[in-house]
C-alpha atoms as a PDB file:
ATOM      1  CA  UNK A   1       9.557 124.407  49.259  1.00  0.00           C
ATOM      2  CA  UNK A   2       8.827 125.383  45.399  1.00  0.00           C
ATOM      3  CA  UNK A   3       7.298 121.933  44.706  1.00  0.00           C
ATOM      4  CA  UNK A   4       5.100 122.044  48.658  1.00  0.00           C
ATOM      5  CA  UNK A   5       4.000 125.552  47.074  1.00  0.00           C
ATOM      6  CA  UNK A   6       3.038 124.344  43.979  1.00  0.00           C
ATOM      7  CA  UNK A   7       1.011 121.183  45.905  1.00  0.00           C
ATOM      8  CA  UNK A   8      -0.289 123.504  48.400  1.00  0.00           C
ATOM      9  CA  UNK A   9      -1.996 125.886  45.620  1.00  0.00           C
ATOM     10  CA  UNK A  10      -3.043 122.818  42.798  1.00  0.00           C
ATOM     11  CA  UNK A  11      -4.844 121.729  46.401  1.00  0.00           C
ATOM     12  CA  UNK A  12      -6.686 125.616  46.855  1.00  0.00           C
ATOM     13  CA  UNK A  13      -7.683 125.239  43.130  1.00  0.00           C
ATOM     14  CA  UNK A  14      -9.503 122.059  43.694  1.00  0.00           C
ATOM     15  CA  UNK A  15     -11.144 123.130  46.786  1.00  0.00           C
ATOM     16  CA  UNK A  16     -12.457 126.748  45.096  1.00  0.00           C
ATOM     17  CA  UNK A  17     -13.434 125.043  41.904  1.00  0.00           C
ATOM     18  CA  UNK A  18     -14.902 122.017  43.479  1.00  0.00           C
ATOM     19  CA  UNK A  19     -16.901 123.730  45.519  1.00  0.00           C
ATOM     20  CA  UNK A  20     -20.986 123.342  46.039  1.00  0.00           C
ATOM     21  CA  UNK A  21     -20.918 127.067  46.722  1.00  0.00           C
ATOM     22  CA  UNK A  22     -20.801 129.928  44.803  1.00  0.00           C
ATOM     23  CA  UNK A  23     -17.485 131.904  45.116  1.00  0.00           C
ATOM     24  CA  UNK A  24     -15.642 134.856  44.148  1.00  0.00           C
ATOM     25  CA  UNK A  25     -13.359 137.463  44.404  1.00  0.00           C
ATOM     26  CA  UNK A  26     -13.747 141.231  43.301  1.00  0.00           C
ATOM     27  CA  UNK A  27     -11.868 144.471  44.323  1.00  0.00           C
ATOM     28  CA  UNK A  28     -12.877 147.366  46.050  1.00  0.00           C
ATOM     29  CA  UNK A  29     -14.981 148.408  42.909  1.00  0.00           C
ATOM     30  CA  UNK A  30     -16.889 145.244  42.426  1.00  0.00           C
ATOM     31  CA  UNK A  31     -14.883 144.154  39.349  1.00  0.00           C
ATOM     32  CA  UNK A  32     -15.146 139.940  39.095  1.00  0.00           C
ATOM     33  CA  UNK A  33     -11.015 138.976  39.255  1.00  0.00           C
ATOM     34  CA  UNK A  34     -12.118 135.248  39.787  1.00  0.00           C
ATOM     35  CA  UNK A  35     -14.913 133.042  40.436  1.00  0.00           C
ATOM     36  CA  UNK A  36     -15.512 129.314  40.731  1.00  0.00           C
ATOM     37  CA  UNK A  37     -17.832 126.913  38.685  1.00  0.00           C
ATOM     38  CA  UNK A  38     -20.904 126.742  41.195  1.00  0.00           C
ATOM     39  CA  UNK A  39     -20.845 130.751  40.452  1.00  0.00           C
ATOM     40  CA  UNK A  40     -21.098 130.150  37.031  1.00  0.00           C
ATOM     41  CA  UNK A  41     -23.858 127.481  37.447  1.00  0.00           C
ATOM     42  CA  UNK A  42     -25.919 129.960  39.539  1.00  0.00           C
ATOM     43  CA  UNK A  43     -25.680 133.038  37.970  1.00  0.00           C
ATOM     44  CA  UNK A  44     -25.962 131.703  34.520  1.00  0.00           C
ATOM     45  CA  UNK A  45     -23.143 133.561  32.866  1.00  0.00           C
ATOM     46  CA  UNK A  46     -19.989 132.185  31.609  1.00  0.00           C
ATOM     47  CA  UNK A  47     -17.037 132.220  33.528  1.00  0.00           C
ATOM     48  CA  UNK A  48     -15.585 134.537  30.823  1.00  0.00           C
ATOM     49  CA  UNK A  49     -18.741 136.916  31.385  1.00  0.00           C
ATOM     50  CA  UNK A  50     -18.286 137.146  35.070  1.00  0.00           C
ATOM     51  CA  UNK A  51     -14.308 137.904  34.620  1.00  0.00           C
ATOM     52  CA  UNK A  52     -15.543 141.205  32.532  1.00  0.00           C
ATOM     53  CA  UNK A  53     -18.692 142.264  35.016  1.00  0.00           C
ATOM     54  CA  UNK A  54     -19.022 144.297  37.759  1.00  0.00           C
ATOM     55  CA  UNK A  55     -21.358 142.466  40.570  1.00  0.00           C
ATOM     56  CA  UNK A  56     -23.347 145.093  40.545  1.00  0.00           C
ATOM     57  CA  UNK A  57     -24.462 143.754  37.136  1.00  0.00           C
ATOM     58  CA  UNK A  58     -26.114 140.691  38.361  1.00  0.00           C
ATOM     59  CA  UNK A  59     -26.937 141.606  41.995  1.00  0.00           C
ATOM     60  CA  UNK A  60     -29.994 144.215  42.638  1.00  0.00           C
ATOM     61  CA  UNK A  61     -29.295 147.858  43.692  1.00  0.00           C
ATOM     62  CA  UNK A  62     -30.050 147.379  47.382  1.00  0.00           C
ATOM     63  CA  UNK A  63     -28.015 144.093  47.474  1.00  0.00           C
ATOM     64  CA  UNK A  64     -25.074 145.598  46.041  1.00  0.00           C
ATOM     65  CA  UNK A  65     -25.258 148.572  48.266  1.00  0.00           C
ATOM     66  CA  UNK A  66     -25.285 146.167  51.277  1.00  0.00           C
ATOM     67  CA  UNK A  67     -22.231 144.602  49.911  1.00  0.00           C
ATOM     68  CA  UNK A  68     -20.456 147.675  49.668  1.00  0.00           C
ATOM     69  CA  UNK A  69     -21.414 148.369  52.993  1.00  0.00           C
ATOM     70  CA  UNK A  70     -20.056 145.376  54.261  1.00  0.00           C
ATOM     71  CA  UNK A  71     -16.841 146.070  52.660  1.00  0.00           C
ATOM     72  CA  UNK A  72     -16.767 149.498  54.057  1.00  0.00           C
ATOM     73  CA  UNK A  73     -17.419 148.465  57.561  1.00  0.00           C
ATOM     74  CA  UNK A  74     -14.427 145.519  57.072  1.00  0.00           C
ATOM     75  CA  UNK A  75     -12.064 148.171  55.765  1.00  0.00           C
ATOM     76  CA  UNK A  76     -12.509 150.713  59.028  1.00  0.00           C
ATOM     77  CA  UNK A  77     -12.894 147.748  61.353  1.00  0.00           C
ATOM     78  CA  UNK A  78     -11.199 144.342  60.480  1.00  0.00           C
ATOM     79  CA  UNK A  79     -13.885 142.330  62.261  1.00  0.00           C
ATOM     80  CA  UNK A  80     -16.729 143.886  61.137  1.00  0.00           C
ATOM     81  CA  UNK A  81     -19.180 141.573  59.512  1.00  0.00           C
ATOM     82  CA  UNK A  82     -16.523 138.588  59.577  1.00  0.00           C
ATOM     83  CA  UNK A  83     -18.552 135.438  59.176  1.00  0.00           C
ATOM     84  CA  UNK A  84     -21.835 136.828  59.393  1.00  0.00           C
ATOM     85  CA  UNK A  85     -24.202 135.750  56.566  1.00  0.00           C
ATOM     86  CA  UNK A  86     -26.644 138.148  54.456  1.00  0.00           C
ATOM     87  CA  UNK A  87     -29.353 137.528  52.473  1.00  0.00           C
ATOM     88  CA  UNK A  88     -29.256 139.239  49.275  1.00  0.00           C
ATOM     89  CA  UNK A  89     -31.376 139.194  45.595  1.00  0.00           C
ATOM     90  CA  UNK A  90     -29.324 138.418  42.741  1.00  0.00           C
ATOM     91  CA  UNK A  91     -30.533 138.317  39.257  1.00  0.00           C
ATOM     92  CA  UNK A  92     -29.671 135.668  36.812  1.00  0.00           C
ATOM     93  CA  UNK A  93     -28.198 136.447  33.153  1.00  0.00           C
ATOM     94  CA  UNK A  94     -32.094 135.056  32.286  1.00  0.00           C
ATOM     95  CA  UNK A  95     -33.775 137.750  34.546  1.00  0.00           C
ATOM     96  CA  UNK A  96     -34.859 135.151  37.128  1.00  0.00           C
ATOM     97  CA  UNK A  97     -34.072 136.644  40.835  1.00  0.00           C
ATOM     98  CA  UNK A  98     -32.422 134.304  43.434  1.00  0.00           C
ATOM     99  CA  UNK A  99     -31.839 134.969  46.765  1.00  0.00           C
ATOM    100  CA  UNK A 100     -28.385 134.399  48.064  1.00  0.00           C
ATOM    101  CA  UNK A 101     -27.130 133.601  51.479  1.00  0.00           C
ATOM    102  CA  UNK A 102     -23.805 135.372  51.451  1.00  0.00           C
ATOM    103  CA  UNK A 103     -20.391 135.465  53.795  1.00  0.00           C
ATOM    104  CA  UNK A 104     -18.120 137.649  52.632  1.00  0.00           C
ATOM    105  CA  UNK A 105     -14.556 138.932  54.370  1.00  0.00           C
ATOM    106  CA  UNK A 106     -12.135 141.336  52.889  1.00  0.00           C
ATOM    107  CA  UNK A 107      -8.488 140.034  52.187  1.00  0.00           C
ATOM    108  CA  UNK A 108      -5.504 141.801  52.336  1.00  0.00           C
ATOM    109  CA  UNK A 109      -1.766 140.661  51.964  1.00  0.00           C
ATOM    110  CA  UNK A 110       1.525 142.409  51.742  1.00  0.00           C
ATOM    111  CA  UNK A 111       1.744 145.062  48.949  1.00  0.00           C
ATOM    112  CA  UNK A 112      -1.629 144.082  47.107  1.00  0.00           C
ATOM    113  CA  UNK A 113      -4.387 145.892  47.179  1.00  0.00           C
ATOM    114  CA  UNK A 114      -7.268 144.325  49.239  1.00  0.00           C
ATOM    115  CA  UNK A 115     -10.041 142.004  47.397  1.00  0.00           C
ATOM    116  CA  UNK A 116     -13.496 141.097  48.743  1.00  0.00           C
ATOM    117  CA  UNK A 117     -13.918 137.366  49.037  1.00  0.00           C
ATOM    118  CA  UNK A 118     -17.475 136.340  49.067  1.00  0.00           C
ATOM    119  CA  UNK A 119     -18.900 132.521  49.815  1.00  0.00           C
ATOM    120  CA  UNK A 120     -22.521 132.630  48.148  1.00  0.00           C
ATOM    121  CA  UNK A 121     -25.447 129.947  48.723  1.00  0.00           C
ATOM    122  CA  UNK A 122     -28.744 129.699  46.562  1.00  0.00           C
ATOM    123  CA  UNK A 123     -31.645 129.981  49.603  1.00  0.00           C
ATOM    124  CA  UNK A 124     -34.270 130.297  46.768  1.00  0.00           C
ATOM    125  CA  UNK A 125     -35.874 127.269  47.269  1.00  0.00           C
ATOM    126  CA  UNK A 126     -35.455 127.136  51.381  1.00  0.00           C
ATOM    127  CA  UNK A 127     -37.143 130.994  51.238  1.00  0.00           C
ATOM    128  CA  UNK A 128     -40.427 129.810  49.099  1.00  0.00           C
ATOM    129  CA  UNK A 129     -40.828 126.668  51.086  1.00  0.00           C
ATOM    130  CA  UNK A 130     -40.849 129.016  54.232  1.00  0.00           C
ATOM    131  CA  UNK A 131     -43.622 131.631  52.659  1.00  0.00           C
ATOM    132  CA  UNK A 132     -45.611 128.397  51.456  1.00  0.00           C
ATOM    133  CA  UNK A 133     -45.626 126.905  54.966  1.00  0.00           C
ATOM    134  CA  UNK A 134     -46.030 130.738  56.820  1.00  0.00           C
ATOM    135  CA  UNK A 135     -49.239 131.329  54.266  1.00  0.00           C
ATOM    136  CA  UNK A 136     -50.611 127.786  54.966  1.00  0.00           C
ATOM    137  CA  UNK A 137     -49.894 128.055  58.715  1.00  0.00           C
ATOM    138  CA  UNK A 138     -51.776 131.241  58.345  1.00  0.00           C
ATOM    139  CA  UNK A 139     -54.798 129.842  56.576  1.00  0.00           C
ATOM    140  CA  UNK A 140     -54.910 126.702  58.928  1.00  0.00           C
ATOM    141  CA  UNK A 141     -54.888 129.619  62.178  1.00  0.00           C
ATOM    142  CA  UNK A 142     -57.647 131.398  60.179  1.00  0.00           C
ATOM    143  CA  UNK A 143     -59.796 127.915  59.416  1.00  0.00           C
ATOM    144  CA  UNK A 144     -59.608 127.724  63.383  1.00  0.00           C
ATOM    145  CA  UNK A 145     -60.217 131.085  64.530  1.00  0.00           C
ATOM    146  CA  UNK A 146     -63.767 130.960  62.228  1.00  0.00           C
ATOM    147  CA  UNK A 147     -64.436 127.413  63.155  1.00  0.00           C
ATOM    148  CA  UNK A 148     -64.219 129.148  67.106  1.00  0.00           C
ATOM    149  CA  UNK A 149     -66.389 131.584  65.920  1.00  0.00           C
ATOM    150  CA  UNK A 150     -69.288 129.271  64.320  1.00  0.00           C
ATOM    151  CA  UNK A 151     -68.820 126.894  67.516  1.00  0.00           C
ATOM    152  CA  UNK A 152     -69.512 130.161  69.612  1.00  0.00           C
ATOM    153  CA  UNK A 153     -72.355 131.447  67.708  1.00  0.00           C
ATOM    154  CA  UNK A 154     -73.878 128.558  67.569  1.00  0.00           C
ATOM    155  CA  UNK A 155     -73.713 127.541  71.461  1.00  0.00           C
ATOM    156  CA  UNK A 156     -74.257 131.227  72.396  1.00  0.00           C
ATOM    157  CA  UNK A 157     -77.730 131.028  69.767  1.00  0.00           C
ATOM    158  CA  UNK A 158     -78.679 127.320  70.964  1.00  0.00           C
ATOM    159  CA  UNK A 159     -77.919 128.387  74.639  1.00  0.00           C
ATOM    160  CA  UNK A 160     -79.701 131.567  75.001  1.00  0.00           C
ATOM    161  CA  UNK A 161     -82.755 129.823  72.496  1.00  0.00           C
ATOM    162  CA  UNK A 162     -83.164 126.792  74.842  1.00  0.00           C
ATOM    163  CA  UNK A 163     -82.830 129.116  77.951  1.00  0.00           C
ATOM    164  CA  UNK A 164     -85.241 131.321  77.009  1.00  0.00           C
ATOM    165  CA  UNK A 165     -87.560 128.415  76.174  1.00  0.00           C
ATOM    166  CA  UNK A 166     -86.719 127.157  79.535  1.00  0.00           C
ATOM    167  CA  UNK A 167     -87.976 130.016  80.547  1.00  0.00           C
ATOM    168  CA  UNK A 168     -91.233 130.440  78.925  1.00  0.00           C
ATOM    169  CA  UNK A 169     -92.107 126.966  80.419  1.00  0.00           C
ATOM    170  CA  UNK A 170     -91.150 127.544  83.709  1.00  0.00           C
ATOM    171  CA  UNK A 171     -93.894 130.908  83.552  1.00  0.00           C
ATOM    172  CA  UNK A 172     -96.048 129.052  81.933  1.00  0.00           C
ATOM    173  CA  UNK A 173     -96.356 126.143  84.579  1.00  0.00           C
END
């Protein structure tokens, strides 16, 4: 059983270190008490800096109050928020602002005092590739609506011009 244990958690290490996400574990405070290697890669602080931080340190105000939120909600109701994912801004030890998918749950076992588990993803990328393609869908809708406009001026102008020519001849004969 001792030896299954010891397999069993060498296995969890792998899995949380080795992983392409971002993840850690705080308490009800927001004090780090672990975090895995993708963290470190994203946030840009050592793992020995995130073990002494608060995440309000290297989220933004509003993101961190969300998170607490969460974490409220999960301690009155133990459903709340389970699995859903938030997006939230988190700032880099180099200033630079990501934004972060996040899934977090609140875990609780025996005697301990529950910890906040949270699975993060860097959407940075994914978020300016969607503004790029809303702004040029936006320009291309614009290029059409004037190109509408100039089609309708210019067969409303031609129209009524011939017309009125038309017109002018027919009196005249």
């Amino acid at each position: 059983a001792e030896q299954a244990l010891e397999n069993s958690e060498r296995l969890y290490r792998l899995l949380f270190q080795g992983a392409s996400e971002g993840i850690f574990l705080h308490d009800l405070t927001g004090n780090m008490t672990m975090a895995n290697q993708a963290l470190v890669e994203l946030s840009g602080y050592s793992l020995a800096e995130l073990m002494n931080m608060n995440i309000s340190e290297w989220l933004s105000e509003s993101s961190f109050e969300t998170l607490t939120n969460i974490q409220k909600s999960q301690l009155e109701n133990k459903d709340a928020g389970t699995g859903q994912r938030y997006q939230l801004q988190m700032i880099r030890k180099d200033g630079e602002k990501r934004t972060v998918e996040v899934s977090t749950r609140l875990l609780a076992g025996g005697n301990q005092p529950p910890v906040s588990q949270s699975i993060l993803r860097d959407i940075t990328r994914e978020k300016r590739i969607q503004e790029n393609l809303r702004a040029y869908t936006n320009k291309v809708i614009e290029a059409q609506e004037e190109e509408r406009k100039r089609i309708a001026r210019d067969l409303h102008d031609e129209t009524a011009q011939a017309i009125l020519s038309l017109g002018m001849e027919i009196d005249s004969l």
